[in-house]
Protein backbone atom coordinates (compact mmCIF):
# COMPACT_ATOMS: atom_id res chain seq x y z
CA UNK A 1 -27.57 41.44 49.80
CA UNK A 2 -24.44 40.14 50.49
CA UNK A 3 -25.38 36.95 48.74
CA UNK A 4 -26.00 38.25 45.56
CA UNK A 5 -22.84 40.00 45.44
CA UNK A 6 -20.82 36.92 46.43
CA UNK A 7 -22.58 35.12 43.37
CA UNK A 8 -21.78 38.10 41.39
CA UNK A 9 -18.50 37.95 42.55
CA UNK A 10 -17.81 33.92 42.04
CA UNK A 11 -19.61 34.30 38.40
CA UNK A 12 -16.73 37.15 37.82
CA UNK A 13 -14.20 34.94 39.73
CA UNK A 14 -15.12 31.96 36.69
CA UNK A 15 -15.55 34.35 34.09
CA UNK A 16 -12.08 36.15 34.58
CA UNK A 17 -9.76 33.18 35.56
CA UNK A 18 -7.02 33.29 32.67
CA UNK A 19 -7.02 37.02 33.18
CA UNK A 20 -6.46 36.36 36.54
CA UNK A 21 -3.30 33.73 36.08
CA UNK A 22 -1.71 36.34 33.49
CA UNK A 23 -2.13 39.08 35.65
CA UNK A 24 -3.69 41.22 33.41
CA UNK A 25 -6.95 42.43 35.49
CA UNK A 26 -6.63 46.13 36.67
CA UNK A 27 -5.75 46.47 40.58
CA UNK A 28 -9.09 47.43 41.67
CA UNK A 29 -10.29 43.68 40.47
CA UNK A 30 -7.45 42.10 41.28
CA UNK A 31 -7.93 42.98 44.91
CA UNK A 32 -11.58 42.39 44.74
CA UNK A 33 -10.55 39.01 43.37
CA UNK A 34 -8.11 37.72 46.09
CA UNK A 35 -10.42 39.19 48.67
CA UNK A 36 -13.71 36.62 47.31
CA UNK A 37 -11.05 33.89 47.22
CA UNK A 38 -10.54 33.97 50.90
CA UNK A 39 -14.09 34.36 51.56
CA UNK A 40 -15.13 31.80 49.43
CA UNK A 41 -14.00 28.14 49.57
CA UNK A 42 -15.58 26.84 45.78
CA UNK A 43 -14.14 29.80 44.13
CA UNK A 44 -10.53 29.32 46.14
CA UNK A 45 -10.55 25.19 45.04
CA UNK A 46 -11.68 26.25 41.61
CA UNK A 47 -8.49 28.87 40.72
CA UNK A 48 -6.32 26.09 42.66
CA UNK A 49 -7.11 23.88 40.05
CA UNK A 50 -6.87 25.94 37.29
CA UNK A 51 -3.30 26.87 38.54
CA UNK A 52 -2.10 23.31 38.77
CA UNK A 53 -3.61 22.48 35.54
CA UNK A 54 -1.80 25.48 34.26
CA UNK A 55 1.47 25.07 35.58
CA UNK A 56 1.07 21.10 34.37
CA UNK A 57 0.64 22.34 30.47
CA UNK A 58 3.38 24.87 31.01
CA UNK A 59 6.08 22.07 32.23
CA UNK A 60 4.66 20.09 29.26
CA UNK A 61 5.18 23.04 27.18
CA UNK A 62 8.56 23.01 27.99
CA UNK A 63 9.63 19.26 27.69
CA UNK A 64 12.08 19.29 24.70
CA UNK A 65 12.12 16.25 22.45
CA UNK A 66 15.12 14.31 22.52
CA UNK A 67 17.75 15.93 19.84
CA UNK A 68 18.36 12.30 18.66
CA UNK A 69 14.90 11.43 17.42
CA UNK A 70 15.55 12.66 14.24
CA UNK A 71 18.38 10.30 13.38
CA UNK A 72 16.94 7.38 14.69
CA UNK A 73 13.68 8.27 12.35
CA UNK A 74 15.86 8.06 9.75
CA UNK A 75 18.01 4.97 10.34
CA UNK A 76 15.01 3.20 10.71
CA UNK A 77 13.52 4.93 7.39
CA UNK A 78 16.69 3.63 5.52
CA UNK A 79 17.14 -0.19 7.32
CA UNK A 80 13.82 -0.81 6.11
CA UNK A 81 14.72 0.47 2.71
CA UNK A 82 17.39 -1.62 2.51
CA UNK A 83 15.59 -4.85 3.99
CA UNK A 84 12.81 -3.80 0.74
CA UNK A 85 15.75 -3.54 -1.79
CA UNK A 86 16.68 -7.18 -1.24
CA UNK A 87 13.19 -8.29 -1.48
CA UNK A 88 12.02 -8.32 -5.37
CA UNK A 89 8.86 -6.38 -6.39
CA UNK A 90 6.17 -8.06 -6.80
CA UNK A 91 5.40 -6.44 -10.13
CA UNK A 92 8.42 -8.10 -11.27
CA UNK A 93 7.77 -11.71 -9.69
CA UNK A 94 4.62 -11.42 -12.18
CA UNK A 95 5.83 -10.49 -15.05
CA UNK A 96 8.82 -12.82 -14.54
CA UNK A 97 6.37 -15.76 -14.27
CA UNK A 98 4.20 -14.92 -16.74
CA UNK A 99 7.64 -14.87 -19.14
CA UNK A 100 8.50 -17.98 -18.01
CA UNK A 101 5.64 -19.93 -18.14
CA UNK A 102 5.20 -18.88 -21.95
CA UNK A 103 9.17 -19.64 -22.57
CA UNK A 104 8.47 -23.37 -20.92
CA UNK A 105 5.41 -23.86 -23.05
CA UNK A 106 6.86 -23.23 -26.07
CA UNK A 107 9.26 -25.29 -25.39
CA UNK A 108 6.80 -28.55 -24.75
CA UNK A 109 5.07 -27.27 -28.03
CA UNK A 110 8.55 -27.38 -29.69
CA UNK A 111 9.70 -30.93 -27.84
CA UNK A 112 6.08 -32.59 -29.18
CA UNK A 113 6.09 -31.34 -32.59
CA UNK A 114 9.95 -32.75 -32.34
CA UNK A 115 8.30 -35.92 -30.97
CA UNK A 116 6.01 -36.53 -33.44
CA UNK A 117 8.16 -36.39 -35.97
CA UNK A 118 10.61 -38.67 -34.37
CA UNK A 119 8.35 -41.44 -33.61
CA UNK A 120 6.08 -41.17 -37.16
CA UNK A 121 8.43 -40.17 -39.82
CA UNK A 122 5.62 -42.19 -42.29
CA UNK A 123 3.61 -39.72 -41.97
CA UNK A 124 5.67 -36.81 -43.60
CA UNK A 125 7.38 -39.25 -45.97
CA UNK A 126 3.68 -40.17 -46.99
CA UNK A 127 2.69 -36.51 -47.60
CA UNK A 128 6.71 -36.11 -49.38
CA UNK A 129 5.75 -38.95 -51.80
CA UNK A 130 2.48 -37.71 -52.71
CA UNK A 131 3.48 -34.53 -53.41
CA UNK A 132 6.26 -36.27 -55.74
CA UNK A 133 3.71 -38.09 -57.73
CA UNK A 134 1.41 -34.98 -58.14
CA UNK A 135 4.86 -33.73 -59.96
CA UNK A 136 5.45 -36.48 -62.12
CA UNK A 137 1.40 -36.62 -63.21
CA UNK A 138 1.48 -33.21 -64.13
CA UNK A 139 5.00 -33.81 -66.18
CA UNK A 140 3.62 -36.76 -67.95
CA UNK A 141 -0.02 -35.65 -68.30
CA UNK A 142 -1.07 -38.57 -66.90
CA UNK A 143 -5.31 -37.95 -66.78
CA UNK A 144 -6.44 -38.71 -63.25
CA UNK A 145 -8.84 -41.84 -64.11
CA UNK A 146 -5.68 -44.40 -63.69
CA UNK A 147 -5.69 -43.33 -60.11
CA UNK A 148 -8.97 -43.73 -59.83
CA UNK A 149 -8.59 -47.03 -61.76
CA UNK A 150 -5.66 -48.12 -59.39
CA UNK A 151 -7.49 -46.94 -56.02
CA UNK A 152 -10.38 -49.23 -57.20
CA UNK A 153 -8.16 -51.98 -57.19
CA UNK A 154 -6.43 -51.47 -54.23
CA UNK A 155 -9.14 -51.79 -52.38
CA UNK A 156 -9.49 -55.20 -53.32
């Protein structure tokens, strides 16, 4: 009979553990408690490590960051603000390209037409002096057959 009780008594040793560490289990049980863990070697090595492992969260609990932290968060925060200020946005690098590629190919559009007309100025005095006879047919009322007449023999 005294086995079953132990069990009892190690399955209300496990069950009852934090009440244990806090102290909050009425004297009766408390006594009943301390008396199974001398008797019992599992239940003793069990609350053992539940006390270390308490007492190692409750140091942790108490660890205080370092007042500093906060300051260094923020220099860092700002240096790399800083470092991003000098560097352009990329947005911008686009759209600046994009500008000046158009800007340099109107220019080449601008420098060939300028080109063309440079190196074959025949060309628009041919169109000028065909619009000037068109004028002076339609102020003499000259009939269009003499061109006709004159391209015919031209050819030849």
């Amino acid at each position: 009979m005294q086995k079953t009780t132990n069990k009892m008594d190690c399955y209300f040793v496990r069950s009852n553990l934090f009440s244990y560490q806090e102290k909050q289990l009425p004297d009766r049980e408390y006594k009943e408690f301390n008396d199974h863990l001398h008797s019992c070697k599992e239940c003793n090595r069990i609350v053992s490590e539940f006390q270390s492992v308490s007492s190692f969260i409750d140091e942790k609990k108490s660890v205080q960051p370092n007042p500093f932290i906060q300051t260094r968060i923020l220099q860092r925060i700002a240096a790399q603000m800083e470092g991003a200020g000098g560097r352009q946005n990329p947005l911008f690098q686009r759209i600046l390209s994009t500008i000046s590629v158009s800007f340099f190919m109107l220019i080449a559009v601008i420098i060939g037409f300028s080109i063309v007309k440079l190196s074959e100025p025949r060309i628009f005095e041919n169109i000028n002096h065909q619009n000037d006879i068109q004028a002076m047919k339609s102020e003499l009322n000259i009939p269009d057959f003499i061109d006709e007449y004159n391209a015919f023999f031209d050819n030849y």
